[in-house]
PDB file of N, CA and C in Angstrom:
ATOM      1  N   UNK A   1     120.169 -51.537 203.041  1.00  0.00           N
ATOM      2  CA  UNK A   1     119.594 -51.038 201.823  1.00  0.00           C
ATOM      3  C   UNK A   1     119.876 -52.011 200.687  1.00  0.00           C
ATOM      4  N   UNK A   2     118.921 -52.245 199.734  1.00  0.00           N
ATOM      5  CA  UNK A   2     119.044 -53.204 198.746  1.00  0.00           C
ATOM      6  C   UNK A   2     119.872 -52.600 197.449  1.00  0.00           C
ATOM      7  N   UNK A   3     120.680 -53.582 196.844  1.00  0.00           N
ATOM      8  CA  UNK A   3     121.219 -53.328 196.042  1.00  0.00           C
ATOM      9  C   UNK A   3     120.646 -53.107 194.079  1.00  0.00           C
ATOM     10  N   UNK A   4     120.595 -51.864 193.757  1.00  0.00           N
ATOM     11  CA  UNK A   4     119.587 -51.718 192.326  1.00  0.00           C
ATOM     12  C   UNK A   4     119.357 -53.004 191.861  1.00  0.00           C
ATOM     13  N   UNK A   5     118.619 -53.494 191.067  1.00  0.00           N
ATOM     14  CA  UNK A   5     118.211 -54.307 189.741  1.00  0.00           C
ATOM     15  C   UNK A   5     119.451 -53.733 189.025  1.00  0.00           C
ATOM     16  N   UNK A   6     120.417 -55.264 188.751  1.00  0.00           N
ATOM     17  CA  UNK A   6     121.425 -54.809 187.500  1.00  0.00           C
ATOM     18  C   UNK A   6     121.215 -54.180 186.399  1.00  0.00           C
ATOM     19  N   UNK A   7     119.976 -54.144 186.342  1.00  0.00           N
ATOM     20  CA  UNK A   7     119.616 -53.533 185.500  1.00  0.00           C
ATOM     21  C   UNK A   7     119.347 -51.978 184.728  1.00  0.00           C
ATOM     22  N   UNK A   8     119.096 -51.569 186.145  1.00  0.00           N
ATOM     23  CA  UNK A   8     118.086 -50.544 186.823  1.00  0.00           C
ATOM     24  C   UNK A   8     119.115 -49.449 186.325  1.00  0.00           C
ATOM     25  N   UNK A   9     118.909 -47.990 186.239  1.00  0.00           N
ATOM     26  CA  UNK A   9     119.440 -47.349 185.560  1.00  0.00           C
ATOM     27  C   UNK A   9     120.631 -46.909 186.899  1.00  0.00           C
ATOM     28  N   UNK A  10     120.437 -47.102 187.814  1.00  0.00           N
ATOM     29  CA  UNK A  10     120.936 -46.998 189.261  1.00  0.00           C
ATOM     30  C   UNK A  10     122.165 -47.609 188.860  1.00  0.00           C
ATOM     31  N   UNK A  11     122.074 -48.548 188.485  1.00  0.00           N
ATOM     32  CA  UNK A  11     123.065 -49.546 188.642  1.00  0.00           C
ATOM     33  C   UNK A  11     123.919 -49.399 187.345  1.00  0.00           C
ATOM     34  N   UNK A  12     123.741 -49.116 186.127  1.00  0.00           N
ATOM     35  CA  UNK A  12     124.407 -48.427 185.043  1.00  0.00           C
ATOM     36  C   UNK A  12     125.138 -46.921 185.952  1.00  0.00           C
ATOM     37  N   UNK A  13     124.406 -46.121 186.641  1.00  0.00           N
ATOM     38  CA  UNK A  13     124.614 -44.654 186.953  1.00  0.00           C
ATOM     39  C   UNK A  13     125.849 -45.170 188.056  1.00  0.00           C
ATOM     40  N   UNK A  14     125.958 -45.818 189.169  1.00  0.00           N
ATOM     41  CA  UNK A  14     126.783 -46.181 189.993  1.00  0.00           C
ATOM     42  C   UNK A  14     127.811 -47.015 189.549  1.00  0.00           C
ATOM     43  N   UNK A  15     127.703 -47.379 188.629  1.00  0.00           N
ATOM     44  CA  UNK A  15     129.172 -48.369 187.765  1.00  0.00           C
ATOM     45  C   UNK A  15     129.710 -47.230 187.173  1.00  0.00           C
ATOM     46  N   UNK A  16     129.465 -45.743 187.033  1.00  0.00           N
ATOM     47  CA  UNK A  16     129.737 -44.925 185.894  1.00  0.00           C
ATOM     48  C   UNK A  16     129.997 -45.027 184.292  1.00  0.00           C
ATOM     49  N   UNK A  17     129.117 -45.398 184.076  1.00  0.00           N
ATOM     50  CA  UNK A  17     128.683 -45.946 182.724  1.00  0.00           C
ATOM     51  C   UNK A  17     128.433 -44.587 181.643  1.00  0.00           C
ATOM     52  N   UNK A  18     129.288 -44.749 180.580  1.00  0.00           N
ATOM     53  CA  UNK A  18     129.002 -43.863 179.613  1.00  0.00           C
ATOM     54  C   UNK A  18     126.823 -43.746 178.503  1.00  0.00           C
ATOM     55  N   UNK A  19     126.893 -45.144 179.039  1.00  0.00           N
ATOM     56  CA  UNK A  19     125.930 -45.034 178.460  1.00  0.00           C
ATOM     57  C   UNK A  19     124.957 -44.831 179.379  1.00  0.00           C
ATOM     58  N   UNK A  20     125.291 -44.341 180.527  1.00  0.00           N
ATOM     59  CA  UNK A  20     123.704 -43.477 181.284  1.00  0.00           C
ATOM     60  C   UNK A  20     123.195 -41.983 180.769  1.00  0.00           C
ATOM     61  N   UNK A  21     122.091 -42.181 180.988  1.00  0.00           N
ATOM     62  CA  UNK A  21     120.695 -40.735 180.433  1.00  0.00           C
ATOM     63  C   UNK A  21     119.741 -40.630 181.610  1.00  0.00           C
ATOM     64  N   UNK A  22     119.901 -39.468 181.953  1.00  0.00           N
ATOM     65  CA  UNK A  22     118.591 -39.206 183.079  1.00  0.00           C
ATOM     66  C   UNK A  22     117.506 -39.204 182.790  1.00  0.00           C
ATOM     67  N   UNK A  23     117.300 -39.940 181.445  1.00  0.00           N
ATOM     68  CA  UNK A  23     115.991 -40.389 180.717  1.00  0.00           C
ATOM     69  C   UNK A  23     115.469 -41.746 181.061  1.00  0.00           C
ATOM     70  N   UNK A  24     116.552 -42.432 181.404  1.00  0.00           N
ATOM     71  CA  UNK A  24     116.942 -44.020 181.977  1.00  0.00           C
ATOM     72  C   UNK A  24     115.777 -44.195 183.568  1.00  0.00           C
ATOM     73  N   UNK A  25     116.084 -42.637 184.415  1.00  0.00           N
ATOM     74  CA  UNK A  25     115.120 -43.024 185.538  1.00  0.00           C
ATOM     75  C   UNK A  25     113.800 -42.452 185.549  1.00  0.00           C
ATOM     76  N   UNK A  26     113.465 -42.123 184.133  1.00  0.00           N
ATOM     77  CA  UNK A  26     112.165 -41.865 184.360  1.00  0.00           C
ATOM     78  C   UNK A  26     111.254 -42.884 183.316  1.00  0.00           C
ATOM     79  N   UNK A  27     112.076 -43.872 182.639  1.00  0.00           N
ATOM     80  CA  UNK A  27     111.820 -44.971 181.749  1.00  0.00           C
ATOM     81  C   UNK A  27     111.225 -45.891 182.341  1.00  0.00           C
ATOM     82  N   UNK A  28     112.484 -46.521 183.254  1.00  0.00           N
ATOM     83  CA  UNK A  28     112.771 -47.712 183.764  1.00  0.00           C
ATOM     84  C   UNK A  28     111.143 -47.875 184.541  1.00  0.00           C
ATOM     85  N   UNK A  29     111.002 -47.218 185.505  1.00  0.00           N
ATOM     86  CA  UNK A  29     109.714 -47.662 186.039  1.00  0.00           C
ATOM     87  C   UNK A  29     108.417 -47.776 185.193  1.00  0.00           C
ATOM     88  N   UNK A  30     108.218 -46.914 184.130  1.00  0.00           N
ATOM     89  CA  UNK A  30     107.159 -47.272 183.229  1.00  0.00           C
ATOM     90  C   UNK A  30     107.584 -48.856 182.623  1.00  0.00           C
ATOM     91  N   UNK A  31     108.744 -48.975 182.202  1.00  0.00           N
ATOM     92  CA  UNK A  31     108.854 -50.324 181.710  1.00  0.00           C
ATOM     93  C   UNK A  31     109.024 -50.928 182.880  1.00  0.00           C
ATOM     94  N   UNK A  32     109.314 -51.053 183.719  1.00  0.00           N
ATOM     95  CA  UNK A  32     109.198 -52.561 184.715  1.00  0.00           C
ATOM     96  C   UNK A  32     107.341 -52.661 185.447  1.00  0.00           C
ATOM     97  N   UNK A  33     106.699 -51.575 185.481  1.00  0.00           N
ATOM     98  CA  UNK A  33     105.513 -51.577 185.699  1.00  0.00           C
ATOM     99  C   UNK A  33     104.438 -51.844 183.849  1.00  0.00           C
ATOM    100  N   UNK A  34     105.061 -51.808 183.535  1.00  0.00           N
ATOM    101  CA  UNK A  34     104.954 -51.938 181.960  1.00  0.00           C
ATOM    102  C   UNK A  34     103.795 -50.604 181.849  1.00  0.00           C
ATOM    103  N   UNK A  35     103.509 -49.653 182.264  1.00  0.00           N
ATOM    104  CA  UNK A  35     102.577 -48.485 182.306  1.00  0.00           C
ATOM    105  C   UNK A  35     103.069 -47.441 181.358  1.00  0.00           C
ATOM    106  N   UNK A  36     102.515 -47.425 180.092  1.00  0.00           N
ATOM    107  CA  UNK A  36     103.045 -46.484 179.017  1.00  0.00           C
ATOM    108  C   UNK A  36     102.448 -45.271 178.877  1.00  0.00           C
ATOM    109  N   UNK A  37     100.918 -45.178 179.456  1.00  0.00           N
ATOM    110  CA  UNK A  37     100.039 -44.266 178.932  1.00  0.00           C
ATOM    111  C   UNK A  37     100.504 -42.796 179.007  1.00  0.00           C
ATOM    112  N   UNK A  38     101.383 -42.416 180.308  1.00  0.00           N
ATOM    113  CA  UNK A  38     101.951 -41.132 180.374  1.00  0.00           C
ATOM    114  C   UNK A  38     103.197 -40.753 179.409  1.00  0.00           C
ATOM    115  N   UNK A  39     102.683 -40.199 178.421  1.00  0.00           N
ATOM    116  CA  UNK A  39     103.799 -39.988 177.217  1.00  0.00           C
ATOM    117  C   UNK A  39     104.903 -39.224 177.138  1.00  0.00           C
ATOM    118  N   UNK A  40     105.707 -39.322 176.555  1.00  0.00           N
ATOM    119  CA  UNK A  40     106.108 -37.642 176.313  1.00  0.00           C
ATOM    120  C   UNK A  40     106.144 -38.151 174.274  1.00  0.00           C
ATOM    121  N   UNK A  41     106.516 -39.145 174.151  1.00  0.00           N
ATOM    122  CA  UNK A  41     106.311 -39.015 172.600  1.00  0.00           C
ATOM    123  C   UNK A  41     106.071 -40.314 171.974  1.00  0.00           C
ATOM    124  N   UNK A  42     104.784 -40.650 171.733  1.00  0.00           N
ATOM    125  CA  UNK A  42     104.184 -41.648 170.980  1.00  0.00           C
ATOM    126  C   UNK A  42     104.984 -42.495 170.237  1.00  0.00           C
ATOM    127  N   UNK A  43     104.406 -43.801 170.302  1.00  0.00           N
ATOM    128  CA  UNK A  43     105.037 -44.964 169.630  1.00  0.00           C
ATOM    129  C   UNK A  43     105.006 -44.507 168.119  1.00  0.00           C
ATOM    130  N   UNK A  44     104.017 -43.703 168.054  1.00  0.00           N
ATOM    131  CA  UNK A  44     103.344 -43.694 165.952  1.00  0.00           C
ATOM    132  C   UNK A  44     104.526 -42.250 165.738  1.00  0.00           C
ATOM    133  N   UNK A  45     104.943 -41.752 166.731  1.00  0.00           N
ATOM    134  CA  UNK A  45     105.271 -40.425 165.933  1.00  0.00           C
ATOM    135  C   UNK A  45     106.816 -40.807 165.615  1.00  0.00           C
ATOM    136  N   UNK A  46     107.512 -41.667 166.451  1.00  0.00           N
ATOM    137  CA  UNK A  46     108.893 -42.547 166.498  1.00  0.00           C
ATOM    138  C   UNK A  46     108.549 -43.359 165.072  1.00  0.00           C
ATOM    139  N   UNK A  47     107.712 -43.951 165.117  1.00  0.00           N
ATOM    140  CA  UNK A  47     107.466 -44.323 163.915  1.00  0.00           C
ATOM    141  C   UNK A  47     107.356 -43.800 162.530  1.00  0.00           C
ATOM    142  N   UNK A  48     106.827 -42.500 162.360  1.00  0.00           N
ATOM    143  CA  UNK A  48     106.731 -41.822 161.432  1.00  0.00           C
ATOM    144  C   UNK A  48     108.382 -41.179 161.478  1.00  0.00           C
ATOM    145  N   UNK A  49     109.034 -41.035 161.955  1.00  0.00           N
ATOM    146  CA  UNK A  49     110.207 -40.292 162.535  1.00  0.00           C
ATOM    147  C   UNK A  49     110.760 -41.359 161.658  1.00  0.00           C
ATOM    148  N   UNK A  50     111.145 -42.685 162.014  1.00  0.00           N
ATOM    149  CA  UNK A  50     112.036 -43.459 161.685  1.00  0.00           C
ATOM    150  C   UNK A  50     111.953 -43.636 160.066  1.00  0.00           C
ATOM    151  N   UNK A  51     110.449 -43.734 159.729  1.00  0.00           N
ATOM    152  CA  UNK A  51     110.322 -44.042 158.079  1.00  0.00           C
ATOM    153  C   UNK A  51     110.925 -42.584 157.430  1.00  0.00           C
ATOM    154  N   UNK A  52     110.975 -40.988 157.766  1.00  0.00           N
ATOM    155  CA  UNK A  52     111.496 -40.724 157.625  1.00  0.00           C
ATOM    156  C   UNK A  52     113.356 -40.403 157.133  1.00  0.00           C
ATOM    157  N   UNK A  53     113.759 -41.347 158.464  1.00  0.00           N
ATOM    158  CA  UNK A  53     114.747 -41.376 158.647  1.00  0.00           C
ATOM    159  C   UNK A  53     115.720 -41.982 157.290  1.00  0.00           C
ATOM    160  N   UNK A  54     114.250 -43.553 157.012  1.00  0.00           N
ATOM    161  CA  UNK A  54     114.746 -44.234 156.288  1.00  0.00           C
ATOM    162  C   UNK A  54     114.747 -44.052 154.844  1.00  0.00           C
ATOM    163  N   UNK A  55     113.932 -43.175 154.483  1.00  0.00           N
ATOM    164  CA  UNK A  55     113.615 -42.551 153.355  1.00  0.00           C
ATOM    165  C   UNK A  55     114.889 -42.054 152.560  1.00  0.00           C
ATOM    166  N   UNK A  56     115.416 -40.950 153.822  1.00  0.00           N
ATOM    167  CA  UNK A  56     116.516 -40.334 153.890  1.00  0.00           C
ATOM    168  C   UNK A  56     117.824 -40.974 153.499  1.00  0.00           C
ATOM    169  N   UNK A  57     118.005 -41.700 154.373  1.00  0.00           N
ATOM    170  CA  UNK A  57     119.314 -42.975 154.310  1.00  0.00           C
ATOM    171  C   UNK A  57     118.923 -43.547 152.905  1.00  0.00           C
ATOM    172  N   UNK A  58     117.886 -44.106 152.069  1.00  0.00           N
ATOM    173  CA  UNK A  58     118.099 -44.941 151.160  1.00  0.00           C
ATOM    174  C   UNK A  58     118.344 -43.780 149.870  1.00  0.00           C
ATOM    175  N   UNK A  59     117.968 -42.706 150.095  1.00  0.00           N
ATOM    176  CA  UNK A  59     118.166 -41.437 148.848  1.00  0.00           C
ATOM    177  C   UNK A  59     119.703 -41.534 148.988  1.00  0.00           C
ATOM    178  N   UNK A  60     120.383 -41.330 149.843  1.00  0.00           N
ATOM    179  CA  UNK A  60     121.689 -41.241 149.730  1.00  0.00           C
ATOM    180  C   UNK A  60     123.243 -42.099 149.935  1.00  0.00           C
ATOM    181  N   UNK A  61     122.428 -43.517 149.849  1.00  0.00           N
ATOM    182  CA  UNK A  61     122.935 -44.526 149.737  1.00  0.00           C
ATOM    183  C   UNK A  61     123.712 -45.381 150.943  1.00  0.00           C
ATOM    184  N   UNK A  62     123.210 -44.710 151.851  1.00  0.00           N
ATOM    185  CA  UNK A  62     123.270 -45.806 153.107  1.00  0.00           C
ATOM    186  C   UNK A  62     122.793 -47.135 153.862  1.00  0.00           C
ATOM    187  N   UNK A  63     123.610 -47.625 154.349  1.00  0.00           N
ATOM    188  CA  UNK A  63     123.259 -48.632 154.658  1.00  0.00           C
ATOM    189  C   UNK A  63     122.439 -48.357 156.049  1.00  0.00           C
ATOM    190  N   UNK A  64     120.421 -49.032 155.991  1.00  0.00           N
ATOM    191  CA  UNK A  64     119.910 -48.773 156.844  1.00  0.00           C
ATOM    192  C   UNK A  64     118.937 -49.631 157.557  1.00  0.00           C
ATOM    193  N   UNK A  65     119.894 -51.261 157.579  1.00  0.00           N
ATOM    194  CA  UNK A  65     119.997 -51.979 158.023  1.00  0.00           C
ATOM    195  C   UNK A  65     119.342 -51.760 159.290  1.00  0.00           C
ATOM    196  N   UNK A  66     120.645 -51.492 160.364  1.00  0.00           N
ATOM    197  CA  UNK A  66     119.645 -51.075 161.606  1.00  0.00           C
ATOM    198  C   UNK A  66     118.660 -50.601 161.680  1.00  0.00           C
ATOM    199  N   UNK A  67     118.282 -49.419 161.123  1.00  0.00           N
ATOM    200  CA  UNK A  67     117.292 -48.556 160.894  1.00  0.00           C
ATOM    201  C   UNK A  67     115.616 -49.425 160.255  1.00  0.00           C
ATOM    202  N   UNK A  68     115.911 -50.356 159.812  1.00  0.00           N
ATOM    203  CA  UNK A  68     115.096 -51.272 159.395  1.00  0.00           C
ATOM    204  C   UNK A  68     114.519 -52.060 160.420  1.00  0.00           C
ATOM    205  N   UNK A  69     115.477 -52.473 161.247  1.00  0.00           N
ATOM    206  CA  UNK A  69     115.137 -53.810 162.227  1.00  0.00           C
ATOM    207  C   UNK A  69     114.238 -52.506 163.640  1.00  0.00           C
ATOM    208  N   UNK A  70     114.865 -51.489 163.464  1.00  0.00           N
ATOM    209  CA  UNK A  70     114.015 -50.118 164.682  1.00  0.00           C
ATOM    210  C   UNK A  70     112.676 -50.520 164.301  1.00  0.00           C
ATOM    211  N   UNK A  71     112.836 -50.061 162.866  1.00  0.00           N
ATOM    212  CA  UNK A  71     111.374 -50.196 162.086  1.00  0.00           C
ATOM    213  C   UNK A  71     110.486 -51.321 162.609  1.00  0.00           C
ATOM    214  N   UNK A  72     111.145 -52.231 162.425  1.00  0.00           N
ATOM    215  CA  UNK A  72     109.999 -53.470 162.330  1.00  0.00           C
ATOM    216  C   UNK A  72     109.792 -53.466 163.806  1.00  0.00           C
ATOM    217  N   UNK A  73     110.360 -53.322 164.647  1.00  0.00           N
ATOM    218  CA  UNK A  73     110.439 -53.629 165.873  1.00  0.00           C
ATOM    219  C   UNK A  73     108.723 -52.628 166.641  1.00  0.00           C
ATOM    220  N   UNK A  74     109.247 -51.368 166.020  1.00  0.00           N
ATOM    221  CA  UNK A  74     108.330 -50.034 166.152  1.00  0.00           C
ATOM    222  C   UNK A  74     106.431 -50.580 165.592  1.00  0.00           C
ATOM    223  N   UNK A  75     106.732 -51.200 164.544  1.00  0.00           N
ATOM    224  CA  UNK A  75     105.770 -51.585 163.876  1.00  0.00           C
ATOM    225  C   UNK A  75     104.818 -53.187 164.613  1.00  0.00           C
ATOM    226  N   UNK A  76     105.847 -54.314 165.528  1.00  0.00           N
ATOM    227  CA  UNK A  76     105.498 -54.961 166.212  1.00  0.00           C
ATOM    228  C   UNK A  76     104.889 -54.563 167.081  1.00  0.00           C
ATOM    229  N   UNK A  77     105.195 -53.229 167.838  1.00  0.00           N
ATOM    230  CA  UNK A  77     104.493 -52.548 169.096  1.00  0.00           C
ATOM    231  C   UNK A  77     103.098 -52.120 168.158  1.00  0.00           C
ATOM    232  N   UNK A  78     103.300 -51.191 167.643  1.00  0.00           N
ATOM    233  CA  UNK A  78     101.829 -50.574 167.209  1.00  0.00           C
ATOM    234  C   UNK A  78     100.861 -51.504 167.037  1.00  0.00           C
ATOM    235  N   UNK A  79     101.136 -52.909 166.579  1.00  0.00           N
ATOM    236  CA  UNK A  79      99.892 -54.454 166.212  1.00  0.00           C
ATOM    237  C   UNK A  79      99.795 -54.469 167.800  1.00  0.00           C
ATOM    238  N   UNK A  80     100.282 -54.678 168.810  1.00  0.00           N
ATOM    239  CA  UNK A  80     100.220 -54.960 170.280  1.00  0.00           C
ATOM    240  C   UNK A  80      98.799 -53.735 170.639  1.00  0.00           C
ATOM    241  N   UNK A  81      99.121 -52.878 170.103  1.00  0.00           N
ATOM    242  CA  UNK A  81      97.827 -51.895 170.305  1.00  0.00           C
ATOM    243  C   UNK A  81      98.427 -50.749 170.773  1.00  0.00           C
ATOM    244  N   UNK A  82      99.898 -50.481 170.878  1.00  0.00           N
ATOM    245  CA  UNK A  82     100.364 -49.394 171.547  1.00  0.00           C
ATOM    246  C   UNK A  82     100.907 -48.100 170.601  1.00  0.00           C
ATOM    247  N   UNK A  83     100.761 -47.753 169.900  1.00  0.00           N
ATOM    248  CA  UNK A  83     100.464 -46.665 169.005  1.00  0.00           C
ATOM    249  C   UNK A  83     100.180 -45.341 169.971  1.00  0.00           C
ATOM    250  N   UNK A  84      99.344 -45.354 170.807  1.00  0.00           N
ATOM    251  CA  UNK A  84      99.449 -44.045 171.307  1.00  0.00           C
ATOM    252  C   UNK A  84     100.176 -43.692 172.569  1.00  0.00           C
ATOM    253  N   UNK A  85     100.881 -44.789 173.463  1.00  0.00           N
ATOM    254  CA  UNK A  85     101.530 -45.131 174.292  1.00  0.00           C
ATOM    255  C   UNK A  85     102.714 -45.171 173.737  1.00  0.00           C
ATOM    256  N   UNK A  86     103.935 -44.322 175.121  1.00  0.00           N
ATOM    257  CA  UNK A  86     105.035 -43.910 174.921  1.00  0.00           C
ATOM    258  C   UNK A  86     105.827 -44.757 174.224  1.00  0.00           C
ATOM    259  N   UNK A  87     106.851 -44.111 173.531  1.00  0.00           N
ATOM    260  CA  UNK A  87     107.855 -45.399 172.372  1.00  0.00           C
ATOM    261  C   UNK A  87     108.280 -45.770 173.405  1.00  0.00           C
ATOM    262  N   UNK A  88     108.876 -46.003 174.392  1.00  0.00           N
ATOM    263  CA  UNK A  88     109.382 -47.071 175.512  1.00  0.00           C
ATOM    264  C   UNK A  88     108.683 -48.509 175.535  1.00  0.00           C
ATOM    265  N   UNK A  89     107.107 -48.123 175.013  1.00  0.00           N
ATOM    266  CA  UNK A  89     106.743 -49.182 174.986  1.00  0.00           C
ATOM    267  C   UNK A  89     107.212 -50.785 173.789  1.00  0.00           C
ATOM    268  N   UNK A  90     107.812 -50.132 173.424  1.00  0.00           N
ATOM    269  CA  UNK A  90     108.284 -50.749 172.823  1.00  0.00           C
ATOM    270  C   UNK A  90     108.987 -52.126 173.327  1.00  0.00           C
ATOM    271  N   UNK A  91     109.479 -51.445 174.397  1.00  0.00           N
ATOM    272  CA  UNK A  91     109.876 -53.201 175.576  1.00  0.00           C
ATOM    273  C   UNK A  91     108.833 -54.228 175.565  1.00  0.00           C
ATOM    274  N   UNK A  92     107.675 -54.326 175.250  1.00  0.00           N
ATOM    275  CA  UNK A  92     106.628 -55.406 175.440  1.00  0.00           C
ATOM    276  C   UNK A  92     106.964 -56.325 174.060  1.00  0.00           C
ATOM    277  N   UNK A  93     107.450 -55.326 173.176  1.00  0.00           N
ATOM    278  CA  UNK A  93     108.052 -56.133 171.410  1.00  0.00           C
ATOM    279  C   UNK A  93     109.119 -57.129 171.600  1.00  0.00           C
ATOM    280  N   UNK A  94     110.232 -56.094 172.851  1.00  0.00           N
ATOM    281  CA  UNK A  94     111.680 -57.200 172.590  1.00  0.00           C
ATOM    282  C   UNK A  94     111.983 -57.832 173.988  1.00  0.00           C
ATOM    283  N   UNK A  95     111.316 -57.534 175.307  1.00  0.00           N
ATOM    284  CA  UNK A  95     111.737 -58.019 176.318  1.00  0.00           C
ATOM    285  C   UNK A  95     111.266 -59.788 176.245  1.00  0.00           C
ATOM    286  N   UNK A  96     112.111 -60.498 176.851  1.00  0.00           N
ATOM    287  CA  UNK A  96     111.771 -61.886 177.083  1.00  0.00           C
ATOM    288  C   UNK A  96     110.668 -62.220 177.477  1.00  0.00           C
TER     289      UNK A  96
END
C-alpha cells in the first residue's frame, strides 16, 4: 500500500497533528483535482465575510494585517473567474 502525499490530509491525520479537520478530506481532492464547482460556500460569500470582518477589526483598533493579505488573496481568486466556486479555490491564487 502506498504511502499518503505528505501532504494529504492522511498524512497530517496519521502523524497526529493538531492541526487536522475532517474538512481536510473532503478539500484535498477538490484541490489536487483542482474541481471547485461542488460548493458548500462560495469564494464571494468568504469574501463578503472577510470585508466584514475587516470593517470590524479597523472600528476597534486592531491590527488586521493578516486579515488584509486573506483579502487580497480572496480577491486574486475572484479575477481568476472563481467567485462562484468553493473558497478552497482559492489554492489556484497561492499554490506554486
Amino acid at each position: 500500500m502506498r504511502s499518503p502525499h505528505p501532504n494529504s490530509s492522511k498524512s497530517i491525520k496519521a502523524g497526529g497533528s493538531a492541526l487536522y479537520a475532517p474538512t481536510f478530506d473532503k478539500k484535498l481532492q477538490q484541490m489536487l483535482e483542482e474541481n471547485y464547482q461542488n460548493y458548500n460556500f462560495p469564494t464571494k460569500h468568504l469574501l463578503k465575510d472577510t470585508n466584514l470582518f475587516l470593517q470590524e477589526a479597523v472600528k476597534m483598533g486592531l491590527n488586521a494585517s493578516l486579515l488584509e493579505g486573506v483579502k487580497a488573496i480572496l480577491e486574486a481568486t475572484q479575477k481568476l473567474g472563481k467567485s462562484d466556486d468553493d473558497y478552497s479555490a482559492l489554492f489556484t491564487t497561492i499554490k506554486p
